[in-house]
C-alpha atoms as a PDB file:
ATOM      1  CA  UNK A   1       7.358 -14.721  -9.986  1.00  0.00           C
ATOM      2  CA  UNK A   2       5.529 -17.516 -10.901  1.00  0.00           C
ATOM      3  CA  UNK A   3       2.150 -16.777 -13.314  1.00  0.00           C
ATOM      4  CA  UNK A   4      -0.281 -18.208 -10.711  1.00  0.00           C
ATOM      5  CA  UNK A   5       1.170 -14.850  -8.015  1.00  0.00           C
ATOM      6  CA  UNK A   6       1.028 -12.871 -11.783  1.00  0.00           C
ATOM      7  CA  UNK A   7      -2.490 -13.898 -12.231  1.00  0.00           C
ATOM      8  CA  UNK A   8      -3.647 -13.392  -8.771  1.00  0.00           C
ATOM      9  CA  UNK A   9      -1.615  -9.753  -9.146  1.00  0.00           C
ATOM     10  CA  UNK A  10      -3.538  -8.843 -12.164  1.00  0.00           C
ATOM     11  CA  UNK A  11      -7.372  -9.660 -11.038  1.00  0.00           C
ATOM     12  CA  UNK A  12      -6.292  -7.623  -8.063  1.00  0.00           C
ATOM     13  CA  UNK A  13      -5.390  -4.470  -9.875  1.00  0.00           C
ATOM     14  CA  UNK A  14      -8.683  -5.144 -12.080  1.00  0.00           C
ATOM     15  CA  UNK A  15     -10.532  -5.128  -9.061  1.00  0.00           C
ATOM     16  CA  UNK A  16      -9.065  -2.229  -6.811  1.00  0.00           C
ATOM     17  CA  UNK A  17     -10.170   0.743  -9.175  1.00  0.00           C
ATOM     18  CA  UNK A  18     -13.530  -0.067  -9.951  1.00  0.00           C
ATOM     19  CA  UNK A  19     -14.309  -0.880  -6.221  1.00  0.00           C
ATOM     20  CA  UNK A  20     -12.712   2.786  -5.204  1.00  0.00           C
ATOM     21  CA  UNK A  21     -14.678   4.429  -7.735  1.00  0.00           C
ATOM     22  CA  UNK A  22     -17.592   2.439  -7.256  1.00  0.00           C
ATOM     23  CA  UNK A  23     -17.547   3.352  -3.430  1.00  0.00           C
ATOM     24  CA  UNK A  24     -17.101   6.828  -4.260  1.00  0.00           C
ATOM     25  CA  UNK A  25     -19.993   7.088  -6.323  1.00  0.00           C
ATOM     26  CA  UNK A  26     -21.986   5.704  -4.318  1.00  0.00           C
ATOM     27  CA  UNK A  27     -21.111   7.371  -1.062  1.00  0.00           C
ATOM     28  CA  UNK A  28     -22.092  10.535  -2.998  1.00  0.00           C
ATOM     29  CA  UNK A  29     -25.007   9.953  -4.834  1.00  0.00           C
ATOM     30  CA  UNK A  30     -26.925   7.046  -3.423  1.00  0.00           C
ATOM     31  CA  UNK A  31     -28.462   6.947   0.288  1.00  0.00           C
ATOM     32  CA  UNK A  32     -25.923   3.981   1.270  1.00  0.00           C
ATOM     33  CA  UNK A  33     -24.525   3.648   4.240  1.00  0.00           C
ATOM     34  CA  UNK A  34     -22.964   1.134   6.657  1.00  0.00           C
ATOM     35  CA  UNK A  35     -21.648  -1.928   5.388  1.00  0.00           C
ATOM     36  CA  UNK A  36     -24.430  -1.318   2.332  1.00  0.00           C
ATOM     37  CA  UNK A  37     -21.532   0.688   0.657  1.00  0.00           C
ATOM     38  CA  UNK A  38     -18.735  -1.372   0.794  1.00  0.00           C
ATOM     39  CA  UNK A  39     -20.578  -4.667   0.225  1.00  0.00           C
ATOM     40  CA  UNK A  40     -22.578  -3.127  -3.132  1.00  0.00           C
ATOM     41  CA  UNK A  41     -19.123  -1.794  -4.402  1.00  0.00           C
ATOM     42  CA  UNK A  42     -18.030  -5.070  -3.400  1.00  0.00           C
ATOM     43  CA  UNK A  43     -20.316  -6.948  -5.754  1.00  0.00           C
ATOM     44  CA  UNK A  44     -20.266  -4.445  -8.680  1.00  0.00           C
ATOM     45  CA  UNK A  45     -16.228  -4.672  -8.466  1.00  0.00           C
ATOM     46  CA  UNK A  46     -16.612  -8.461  -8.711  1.00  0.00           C
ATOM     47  CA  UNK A  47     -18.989  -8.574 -11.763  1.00  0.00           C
ATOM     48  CA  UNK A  48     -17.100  -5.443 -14.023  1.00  0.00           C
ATOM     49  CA  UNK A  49     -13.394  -6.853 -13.011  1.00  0.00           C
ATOM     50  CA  UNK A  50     -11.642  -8.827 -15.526  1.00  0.00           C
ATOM     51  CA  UNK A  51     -10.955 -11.845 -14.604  1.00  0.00           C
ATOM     52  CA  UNK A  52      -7.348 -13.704 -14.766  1.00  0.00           C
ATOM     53  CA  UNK A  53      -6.319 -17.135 -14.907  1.00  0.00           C
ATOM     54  CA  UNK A  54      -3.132 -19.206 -14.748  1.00  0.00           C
ATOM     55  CA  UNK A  55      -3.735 -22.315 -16.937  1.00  0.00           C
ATOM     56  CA  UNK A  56      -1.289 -24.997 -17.890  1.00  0.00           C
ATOM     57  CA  UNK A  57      -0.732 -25.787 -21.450  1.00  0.00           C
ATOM     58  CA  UNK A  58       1.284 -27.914 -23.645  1.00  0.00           C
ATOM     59  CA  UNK A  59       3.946 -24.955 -24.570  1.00  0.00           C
ATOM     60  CA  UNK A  60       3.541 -24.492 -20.686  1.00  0.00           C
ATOM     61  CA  UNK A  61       1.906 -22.014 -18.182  1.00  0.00           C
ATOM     62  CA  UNK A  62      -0.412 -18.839 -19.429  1.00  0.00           C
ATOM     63  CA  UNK A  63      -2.272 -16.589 -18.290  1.00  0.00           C
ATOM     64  CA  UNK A  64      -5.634 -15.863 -19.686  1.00  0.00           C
ATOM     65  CA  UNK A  65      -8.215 -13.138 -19.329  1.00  0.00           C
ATOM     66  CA  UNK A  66     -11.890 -13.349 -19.482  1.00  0.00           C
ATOM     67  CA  UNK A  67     -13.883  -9.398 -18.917  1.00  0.00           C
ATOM     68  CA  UNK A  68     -17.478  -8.911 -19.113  1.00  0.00           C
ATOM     69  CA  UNK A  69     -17.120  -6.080 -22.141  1.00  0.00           C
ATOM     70  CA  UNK A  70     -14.804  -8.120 -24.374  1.00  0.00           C
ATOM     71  CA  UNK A  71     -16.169 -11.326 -26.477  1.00  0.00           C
ATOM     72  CA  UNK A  72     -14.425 -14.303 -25.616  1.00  0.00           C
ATOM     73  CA  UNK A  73     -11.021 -15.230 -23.960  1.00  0.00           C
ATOM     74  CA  UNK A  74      -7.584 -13.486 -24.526  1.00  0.00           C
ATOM     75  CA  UNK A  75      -4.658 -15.180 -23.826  1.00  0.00           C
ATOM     76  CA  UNK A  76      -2.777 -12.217 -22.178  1.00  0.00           C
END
């Protein structure tokens, strides 16, 4: 499995539990509905998720993370 598919794996699973619970909690407690629910949980989930990157480097291909509530990037 190449890093890019890793990458793409990992923003994925980032992604996936905040939009669930975000579309939970607002199905319950705010006056949402039609495609207002998915498409708010849709652009919370994108702003909270981490966010993971393959990048090319000299000692060869990493992936990096950059989240909203940590400073900086992490090489994960």
């Amino acid at each position: 499995m190449t890093n890019k598919t890793k990458a793409l794996l990992w923003n994925f699973l980032g992604f996936a539990p905040i939009f669930i619970i975000v579309y939970f909690l607002l199905q319950r407690y705010s006056g949402l509905t039609g495609l207002w629910l998915p498409f708010t949980s849709f652009i919370v989930g994108t702003i909270v998720a981490p966010k993971f990157q393959a990048v090319k480097t000299r000692d060869g291909e990493k992936i990096f993370m950059k989240w909203l509530f940590m400073k900086g990037i992490k090489q994960f």
